[in-house]
C-alpha atoms as a PDB file:
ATOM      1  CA  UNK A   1       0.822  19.411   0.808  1.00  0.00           C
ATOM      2  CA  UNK A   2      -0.051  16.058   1.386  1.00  0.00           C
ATOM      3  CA  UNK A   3      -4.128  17.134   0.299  1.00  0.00           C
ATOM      4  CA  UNK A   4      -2.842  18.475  -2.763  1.00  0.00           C
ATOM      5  CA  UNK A   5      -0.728  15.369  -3.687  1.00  0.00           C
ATOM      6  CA  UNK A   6      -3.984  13.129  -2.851  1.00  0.00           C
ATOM      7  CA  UNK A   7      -5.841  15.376  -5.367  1.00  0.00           C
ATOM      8  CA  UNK A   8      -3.090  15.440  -7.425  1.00  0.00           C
ATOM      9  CA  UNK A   9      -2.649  11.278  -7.909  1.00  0.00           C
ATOM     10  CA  UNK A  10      -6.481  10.975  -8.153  1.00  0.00           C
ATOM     11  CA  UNK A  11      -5.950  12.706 -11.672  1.00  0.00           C
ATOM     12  CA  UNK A  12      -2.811  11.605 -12.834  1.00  0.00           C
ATOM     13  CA  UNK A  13      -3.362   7.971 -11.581  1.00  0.00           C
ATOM     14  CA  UNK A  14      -6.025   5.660 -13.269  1.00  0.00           C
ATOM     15  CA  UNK A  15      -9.231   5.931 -13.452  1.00  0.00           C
ATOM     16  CA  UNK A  16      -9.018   9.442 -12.816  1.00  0.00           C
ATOM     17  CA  UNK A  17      -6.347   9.199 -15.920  1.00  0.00           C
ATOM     18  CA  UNK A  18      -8.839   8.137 -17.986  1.00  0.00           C
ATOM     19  CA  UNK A  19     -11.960  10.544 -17.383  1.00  0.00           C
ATOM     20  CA  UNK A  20      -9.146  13.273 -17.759  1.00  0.00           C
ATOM     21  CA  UNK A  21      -8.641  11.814 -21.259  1.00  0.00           C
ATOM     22  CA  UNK A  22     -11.849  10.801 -22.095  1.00  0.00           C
ATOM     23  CA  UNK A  23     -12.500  14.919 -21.057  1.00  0.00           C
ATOM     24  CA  UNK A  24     -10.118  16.574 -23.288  1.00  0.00           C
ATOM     25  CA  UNK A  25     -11.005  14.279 -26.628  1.00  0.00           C
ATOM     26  CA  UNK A  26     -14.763  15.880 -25.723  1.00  0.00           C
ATOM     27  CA  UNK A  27     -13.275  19.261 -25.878  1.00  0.00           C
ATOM     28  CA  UNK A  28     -11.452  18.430 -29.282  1.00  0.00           C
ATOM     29  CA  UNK A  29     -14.687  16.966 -30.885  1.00  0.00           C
ATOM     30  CA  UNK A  30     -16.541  20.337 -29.887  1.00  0.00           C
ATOM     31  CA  UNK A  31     -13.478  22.775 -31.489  1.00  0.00           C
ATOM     32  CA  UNK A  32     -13.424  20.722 -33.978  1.00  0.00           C
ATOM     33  CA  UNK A  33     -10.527  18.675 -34.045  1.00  0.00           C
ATOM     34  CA  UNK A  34     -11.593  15.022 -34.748  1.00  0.00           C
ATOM     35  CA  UNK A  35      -8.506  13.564 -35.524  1.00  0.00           C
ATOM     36  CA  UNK A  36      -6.927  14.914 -32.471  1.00  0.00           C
ATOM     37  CA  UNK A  37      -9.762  13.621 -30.379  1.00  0.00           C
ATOM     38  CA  UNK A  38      -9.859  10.322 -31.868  1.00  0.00           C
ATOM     39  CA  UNK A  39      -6.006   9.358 -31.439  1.00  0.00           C
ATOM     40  CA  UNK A  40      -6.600  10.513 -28.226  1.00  0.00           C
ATOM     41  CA  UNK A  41      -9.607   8.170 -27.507  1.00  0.00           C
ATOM     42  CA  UNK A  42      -7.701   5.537 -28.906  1.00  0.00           C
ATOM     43  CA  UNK A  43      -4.707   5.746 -26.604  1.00  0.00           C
ATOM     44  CA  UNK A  44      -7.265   6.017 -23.697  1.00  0.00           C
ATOM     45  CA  UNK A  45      -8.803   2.892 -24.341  1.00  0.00           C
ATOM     46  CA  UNK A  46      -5.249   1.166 -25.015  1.00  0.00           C
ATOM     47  CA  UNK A  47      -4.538   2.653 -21.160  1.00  0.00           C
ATOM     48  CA  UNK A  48      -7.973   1.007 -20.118  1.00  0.00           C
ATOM     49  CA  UNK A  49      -7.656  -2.476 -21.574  1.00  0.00           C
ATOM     50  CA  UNK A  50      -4.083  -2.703 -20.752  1.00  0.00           C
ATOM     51  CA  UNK A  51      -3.739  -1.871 -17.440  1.00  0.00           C
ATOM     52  CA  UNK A  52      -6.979  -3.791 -16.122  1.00  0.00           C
ATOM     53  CA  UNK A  53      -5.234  -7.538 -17.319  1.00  0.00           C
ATOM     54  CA  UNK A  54      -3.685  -9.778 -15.085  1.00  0.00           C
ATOM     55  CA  UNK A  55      -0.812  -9.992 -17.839  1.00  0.00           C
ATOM     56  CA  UNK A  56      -0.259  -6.406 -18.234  1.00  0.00           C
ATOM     57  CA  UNK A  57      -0.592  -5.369 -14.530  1.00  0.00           C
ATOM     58  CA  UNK A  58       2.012  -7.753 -13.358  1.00  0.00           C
ATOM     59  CA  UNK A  59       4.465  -6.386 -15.816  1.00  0.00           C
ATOM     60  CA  UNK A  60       4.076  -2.774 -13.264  1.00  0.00           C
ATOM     61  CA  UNK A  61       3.520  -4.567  -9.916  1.00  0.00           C
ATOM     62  CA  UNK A  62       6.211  -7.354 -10.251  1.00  0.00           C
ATOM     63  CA  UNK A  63       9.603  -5.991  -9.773  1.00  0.00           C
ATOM     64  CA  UNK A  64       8.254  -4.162  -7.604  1.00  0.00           C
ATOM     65  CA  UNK A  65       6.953  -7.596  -5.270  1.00  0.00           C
ATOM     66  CA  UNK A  66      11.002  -9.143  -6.083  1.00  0.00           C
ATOM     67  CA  UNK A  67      12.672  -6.299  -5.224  1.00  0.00           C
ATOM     68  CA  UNK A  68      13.048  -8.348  -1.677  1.00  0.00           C
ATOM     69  CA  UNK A  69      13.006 -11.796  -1.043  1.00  0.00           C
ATOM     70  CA  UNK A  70      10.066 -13.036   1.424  1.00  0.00           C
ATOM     71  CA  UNK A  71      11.350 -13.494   4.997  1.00  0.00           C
ATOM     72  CA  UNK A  72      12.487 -17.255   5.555  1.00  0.00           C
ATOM     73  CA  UNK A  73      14.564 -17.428   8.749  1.00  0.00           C
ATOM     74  CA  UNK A  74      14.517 -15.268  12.244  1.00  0.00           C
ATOM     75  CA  UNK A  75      17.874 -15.115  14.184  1.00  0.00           C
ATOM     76  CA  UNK A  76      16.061 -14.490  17.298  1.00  0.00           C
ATOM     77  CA  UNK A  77      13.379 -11.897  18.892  1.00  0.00           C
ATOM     78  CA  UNK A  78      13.385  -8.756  17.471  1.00  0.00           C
ATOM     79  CA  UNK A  79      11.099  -5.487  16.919  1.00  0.00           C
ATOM     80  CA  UNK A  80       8.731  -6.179  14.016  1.00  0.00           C
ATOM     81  CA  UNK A  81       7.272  -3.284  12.760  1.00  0.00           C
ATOM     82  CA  UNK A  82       4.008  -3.228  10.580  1.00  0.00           C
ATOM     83  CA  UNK A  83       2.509  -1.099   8.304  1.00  0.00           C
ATOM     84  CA  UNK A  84      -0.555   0.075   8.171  1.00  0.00           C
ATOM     85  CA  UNK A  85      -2.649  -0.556   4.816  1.00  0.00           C
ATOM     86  CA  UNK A  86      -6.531   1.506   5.673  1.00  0.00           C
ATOM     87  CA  UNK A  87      -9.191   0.381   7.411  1.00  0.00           C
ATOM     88  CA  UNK A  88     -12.702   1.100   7.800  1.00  0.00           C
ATOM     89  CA  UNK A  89     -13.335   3.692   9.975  1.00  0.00           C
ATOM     90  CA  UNK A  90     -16.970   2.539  11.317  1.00  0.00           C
ATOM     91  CA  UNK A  91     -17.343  -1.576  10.341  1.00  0.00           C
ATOM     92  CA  UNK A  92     -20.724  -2.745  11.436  1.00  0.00           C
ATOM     93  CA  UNK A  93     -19.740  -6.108  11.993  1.00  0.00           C
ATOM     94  CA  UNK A  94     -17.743  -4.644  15.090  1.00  0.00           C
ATOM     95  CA  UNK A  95     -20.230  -2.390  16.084  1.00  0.00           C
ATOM     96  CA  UNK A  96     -19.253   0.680  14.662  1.00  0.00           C
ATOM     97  CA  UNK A  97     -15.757   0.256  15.772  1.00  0.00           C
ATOM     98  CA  UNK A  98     -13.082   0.709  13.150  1.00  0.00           C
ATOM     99  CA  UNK A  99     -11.619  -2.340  11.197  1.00  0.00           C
ATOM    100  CA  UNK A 100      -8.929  -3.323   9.322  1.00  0.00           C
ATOM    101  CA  UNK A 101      -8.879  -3.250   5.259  1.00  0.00           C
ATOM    102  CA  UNK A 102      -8.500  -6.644   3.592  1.00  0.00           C
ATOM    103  CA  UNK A 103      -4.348  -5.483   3.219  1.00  0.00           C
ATOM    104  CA  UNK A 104      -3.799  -4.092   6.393  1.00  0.00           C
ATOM    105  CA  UNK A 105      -5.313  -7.547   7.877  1.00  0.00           C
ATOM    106  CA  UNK A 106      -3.075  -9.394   5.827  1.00  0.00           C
ATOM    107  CA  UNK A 107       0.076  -7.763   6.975  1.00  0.00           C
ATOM    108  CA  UNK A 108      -1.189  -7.417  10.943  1.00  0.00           C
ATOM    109  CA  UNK A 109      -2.220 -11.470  10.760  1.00  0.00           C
ATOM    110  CA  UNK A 110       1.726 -12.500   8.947  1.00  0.00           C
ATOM    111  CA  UNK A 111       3.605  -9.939  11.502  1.00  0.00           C
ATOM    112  CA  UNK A 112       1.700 -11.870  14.192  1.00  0.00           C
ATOM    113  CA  UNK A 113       2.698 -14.661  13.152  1.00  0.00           C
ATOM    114  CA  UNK A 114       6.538 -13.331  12.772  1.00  0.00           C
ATOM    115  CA  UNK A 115       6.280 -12.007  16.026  1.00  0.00           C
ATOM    116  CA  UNK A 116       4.850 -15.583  17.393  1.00  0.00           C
ATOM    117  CA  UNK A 117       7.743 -17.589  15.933  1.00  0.00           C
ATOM    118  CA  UNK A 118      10.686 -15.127  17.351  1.00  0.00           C
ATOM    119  CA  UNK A 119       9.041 -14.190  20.537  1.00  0.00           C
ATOM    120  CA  UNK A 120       9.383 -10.463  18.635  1.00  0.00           C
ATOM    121  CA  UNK A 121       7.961  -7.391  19.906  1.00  0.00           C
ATOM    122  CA  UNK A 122       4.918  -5.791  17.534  1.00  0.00           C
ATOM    123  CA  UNK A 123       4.839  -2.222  16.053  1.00  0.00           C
ATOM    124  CA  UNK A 124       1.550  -1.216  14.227  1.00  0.00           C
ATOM    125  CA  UNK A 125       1.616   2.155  12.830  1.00  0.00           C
ATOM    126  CA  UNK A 126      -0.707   3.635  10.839  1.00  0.00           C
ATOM    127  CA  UNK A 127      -3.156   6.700  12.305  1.00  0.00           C
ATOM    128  CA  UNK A 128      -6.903   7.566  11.398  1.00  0.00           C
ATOM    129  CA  UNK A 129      -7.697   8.132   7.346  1.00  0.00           C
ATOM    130  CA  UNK A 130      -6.918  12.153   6.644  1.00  0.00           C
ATOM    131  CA  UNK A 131     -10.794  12.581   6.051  1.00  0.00           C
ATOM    132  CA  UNK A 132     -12.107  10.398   8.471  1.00  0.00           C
ATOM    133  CA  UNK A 133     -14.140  12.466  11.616  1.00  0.00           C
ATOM    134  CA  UNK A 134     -14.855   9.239  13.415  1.00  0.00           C
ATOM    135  CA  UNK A 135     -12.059   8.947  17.300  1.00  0.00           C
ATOM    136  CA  UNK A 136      -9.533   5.841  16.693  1.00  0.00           C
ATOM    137  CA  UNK A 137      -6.869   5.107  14.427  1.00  0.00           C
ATOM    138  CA  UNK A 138      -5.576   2.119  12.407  1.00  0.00           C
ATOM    139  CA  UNK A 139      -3.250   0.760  14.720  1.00  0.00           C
ATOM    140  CA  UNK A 140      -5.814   0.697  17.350  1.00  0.00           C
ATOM    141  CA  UNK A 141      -8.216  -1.860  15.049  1.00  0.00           C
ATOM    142  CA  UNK A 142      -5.152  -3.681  14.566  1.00  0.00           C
ATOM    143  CA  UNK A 143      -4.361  -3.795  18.363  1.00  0.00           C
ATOM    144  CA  UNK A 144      -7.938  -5.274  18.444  1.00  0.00           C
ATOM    145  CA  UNK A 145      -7.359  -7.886  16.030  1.00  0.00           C
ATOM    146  CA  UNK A 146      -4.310  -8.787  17.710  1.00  0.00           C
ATOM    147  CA  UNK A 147      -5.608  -9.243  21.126  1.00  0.00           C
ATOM    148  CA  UNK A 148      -8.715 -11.354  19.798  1.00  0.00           C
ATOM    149  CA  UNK A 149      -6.106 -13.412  18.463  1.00  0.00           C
ATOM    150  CA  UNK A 150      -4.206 -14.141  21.394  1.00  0.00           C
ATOM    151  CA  UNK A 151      -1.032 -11.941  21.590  1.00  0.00           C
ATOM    152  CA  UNK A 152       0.516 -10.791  24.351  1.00  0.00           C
ATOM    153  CA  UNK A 153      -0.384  -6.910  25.018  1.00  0.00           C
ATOM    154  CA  UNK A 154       2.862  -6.425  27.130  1.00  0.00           C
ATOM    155  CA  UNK A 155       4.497  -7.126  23.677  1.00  0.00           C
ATOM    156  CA  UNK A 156       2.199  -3.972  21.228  1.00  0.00           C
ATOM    157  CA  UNK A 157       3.260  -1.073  20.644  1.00  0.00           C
ATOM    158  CA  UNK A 158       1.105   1.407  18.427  1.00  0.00           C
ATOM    159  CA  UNK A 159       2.317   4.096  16.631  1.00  0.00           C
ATOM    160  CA  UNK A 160      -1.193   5.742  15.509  1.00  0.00           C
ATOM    161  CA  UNK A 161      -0.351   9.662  14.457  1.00  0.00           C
ATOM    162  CA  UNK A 162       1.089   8.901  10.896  1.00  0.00           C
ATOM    163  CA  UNK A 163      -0.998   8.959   7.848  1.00  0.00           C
ATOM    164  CA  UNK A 164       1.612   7.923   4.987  1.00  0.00           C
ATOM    165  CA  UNK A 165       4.624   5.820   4.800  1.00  0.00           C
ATOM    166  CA  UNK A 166       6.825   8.612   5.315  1.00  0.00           C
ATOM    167  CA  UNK A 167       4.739   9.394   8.809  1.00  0.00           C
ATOM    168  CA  UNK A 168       5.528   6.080   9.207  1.00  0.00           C
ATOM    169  CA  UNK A 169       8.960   6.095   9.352  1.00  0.00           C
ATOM    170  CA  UNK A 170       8.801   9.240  11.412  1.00  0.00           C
ATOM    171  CA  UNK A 171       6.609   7.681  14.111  1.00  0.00           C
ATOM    172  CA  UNK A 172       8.502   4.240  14.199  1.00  0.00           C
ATOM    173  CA  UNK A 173      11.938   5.982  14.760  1.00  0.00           C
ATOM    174  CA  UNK A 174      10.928   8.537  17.327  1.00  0.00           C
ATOM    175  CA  UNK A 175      10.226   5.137  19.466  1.00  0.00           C
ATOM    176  CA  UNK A 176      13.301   3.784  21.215  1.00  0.00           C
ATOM    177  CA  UNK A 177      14.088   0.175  19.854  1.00  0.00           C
ATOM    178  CA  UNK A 178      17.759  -1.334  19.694  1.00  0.00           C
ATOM    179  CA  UNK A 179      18.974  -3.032  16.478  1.00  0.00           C
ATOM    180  CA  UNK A 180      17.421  -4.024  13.293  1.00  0.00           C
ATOM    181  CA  UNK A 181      13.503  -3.606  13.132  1.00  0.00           C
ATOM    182  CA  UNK A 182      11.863  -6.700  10.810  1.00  0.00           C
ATOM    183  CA  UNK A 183       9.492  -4.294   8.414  1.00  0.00           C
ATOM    184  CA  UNK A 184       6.150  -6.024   7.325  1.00  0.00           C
ATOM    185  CA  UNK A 185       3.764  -4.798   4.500  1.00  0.00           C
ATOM    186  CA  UNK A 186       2.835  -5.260   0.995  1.00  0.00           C
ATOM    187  CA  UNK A 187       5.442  -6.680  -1.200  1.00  0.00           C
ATOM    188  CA  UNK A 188       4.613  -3.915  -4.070  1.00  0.00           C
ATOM    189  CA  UNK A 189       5.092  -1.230  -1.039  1.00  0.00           C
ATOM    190  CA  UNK A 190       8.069  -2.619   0.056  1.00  0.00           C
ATOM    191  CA  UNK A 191      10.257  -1.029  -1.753  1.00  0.00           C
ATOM    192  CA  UNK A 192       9.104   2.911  -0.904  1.00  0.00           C
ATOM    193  CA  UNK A 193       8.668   2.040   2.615  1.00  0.00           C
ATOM    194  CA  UNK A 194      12.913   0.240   2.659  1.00  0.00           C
ATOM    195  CA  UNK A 195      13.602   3.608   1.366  1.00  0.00           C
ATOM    196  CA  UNK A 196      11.850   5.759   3.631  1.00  0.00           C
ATOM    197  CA  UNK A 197      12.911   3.764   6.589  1.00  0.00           C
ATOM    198  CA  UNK A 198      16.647   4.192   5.826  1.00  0.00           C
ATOM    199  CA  UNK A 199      16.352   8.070   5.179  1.00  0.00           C
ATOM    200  CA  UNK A 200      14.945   7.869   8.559  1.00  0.00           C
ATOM    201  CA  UNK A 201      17.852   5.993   9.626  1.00  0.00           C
ATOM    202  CA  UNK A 202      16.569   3.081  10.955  1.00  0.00           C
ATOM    203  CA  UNK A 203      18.109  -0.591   9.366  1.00  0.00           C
ATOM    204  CA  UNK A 204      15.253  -2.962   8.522  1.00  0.00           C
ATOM    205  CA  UNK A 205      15.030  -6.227   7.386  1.00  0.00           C
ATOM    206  CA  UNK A 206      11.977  -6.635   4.935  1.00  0.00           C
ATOM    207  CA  UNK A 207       9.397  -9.080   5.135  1.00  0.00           C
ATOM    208  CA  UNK A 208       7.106  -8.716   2.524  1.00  0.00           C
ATOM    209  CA  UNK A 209       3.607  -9.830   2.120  1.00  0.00           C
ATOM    210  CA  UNK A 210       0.193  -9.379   0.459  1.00  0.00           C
ATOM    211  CA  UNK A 211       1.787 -10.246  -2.981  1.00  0.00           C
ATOM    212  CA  UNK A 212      -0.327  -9.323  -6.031  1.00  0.00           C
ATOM    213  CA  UNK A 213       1.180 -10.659  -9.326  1.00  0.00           C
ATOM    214  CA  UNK A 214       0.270 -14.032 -10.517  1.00  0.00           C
ATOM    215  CA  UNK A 215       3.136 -16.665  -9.834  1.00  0.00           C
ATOM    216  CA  UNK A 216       1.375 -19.399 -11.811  1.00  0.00           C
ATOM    217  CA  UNK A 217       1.263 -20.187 -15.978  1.00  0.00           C
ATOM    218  CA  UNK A 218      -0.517 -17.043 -17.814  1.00  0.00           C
ATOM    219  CA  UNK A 219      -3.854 -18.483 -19.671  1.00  0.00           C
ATOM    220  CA  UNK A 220      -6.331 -16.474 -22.551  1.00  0.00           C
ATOM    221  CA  UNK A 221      -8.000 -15.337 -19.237  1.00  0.00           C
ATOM    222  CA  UNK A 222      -5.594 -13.364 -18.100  1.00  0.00           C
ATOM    223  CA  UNK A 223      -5.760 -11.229 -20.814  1.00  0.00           C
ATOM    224  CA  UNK A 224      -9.200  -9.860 -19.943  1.00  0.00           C
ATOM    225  CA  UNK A 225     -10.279  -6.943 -17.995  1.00  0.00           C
ATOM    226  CA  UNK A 226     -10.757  -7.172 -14.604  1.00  0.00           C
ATOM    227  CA  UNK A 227     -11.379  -4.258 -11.775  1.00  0.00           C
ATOM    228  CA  UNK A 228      -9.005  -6.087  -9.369  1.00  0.00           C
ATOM    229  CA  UNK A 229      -5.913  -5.762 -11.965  1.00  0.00           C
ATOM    230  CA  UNK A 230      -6.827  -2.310 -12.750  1.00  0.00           C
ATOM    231  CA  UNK A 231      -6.258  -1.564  -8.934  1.00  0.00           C
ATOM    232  CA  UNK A 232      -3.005  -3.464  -8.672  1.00  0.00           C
ATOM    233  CA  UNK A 233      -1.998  -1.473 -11.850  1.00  0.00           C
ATOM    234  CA  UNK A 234      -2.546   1.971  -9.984  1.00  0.00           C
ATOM    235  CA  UNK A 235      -1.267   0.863  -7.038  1.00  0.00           C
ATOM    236  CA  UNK A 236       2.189  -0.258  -8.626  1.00  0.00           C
ATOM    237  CA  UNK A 237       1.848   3.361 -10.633  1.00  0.00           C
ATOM    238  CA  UNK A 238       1.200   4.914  -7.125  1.00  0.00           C
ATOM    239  CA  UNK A 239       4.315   3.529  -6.044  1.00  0.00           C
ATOM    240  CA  UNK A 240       6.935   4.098  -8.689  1.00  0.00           C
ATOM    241  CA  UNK A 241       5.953   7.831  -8.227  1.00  0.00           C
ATOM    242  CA  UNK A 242       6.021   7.495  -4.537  1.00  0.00           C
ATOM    243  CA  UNK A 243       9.332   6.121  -4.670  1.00  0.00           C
ATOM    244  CA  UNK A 244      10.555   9.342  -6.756  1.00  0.00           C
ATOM    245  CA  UNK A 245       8.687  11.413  -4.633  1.00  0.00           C
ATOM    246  CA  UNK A 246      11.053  10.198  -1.630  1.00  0.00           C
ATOM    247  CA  UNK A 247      14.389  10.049  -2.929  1.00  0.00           C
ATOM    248  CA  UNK A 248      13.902  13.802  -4.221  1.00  0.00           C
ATOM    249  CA  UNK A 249      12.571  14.963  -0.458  1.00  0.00           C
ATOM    250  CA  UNK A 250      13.715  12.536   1.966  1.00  0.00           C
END
């Protein structure tokens, strides 16, 4: 199941949206139908333009990211769980040993530093990529990372089996913590993974990160295309159906 949803969101989620598009206006021309094809091509591009600005994006990805407010104030040590984000399987730089992804990094480095200011104990979950044949796991590059930054080991705990934020939740609440857990990731993942921890049972208190929508005055640049919005776009898509997904299964 979880292969055929992958395949599934590759097609329904930009850019595979738009080759699907782009494919059945082709099929139009050839039977003939030109008007069809061309109010099709039209909406495509629309799609395109639209969701690769900073303006546009942000519309998708920001109530998402204020859903929770960041993290200001810690009432003492407690578990701090993060989430993984992917990683790089086989990073050169480390000689072959896996790495973190530029979003997994940022949530590892700020649940460090949560964990540093509380004297908190540290969670990583996050297990090896579904298609990935190389041994290790997510949590263990983040382990890595943590330890070159000075953390205490006796204080890590990895969780490295799940492959989703659902597995997630699984994995953290088979471990035997007491109270609330503080949950770090992305601020447009936040909500899906609140939701998935609380099926699960488990009371968190969200600390959000990683934040993608501009906070500052819009300008005429904003309005043109750029790769990096296009990603935040799908990602926010990505989780509005996630977040469906869940409260129909979970």
């Amino acid at each position: 199941m979880f292969i055929v949803g992958k395949v599934i969101a590759a097609i329904i989620l930009p850019p595979g949206i738009f080759a699907l598009l782009a494919g059945i206006a082709a099929i139009l021309v050839v039977r003939g139908r030109r008007r069809a094809a061309t109010v099709l091509s039209c909406v495509d591009l629309v799609f395109v333009y639209a969701l690769s600005t900073c303006f546009f994006s942000d519309l998708l990805v920001r109530p998402l990211e204020d859903r929770y407010r960041p993290l200001i104030e810690l009432d003492g040590p407690k578990t701090i769980v993060v989430l993984g984000g992917g990683y790089n399987d086989s990073s050169p730089e480390y000689d072959g040993l896996g790495a973190l992804a530029p979003a997994a990094e940022k949530r590892a480095i700020y649940g460090l530093e949560l964990a540093r200011r509380s004297a908190s104990r540290l969670i990583y979950s996050g297990g090896k990529g579904y298609d990935s044949k190389i041994p290790g796991s997510e949590a263990e590059a983040a382990w890595r990372l943590w330890i070159s930054l000075g953390a205490d080991r006796s204080r890590i705990t990895l969780e490295n089996d799940s492959i989703d934020t659902k597995g997630n939740a699984k994995g953290v609440s088979a471990m035997a913590f007491g109270g609330d857990v503080i949950l770090v990731t992305s601020a447009f993942h936040m909500p899906r993974s609140v939701l998935a921890f609380e099926r699960q049972g488990i009371s968190v208190m969200p600390a959000p990160t990683d934040y993608r929508a501009k906070r500052s005055p819009y300008s005429w640049s904003d309005f043109m295309p750029d790769t990096s919005r296009l990603d935040t776009s799908r990602l926010a898509l990505h989780e509005y159906i996630g977040i469906a997904y869940y409260r129909l299964t979970m």
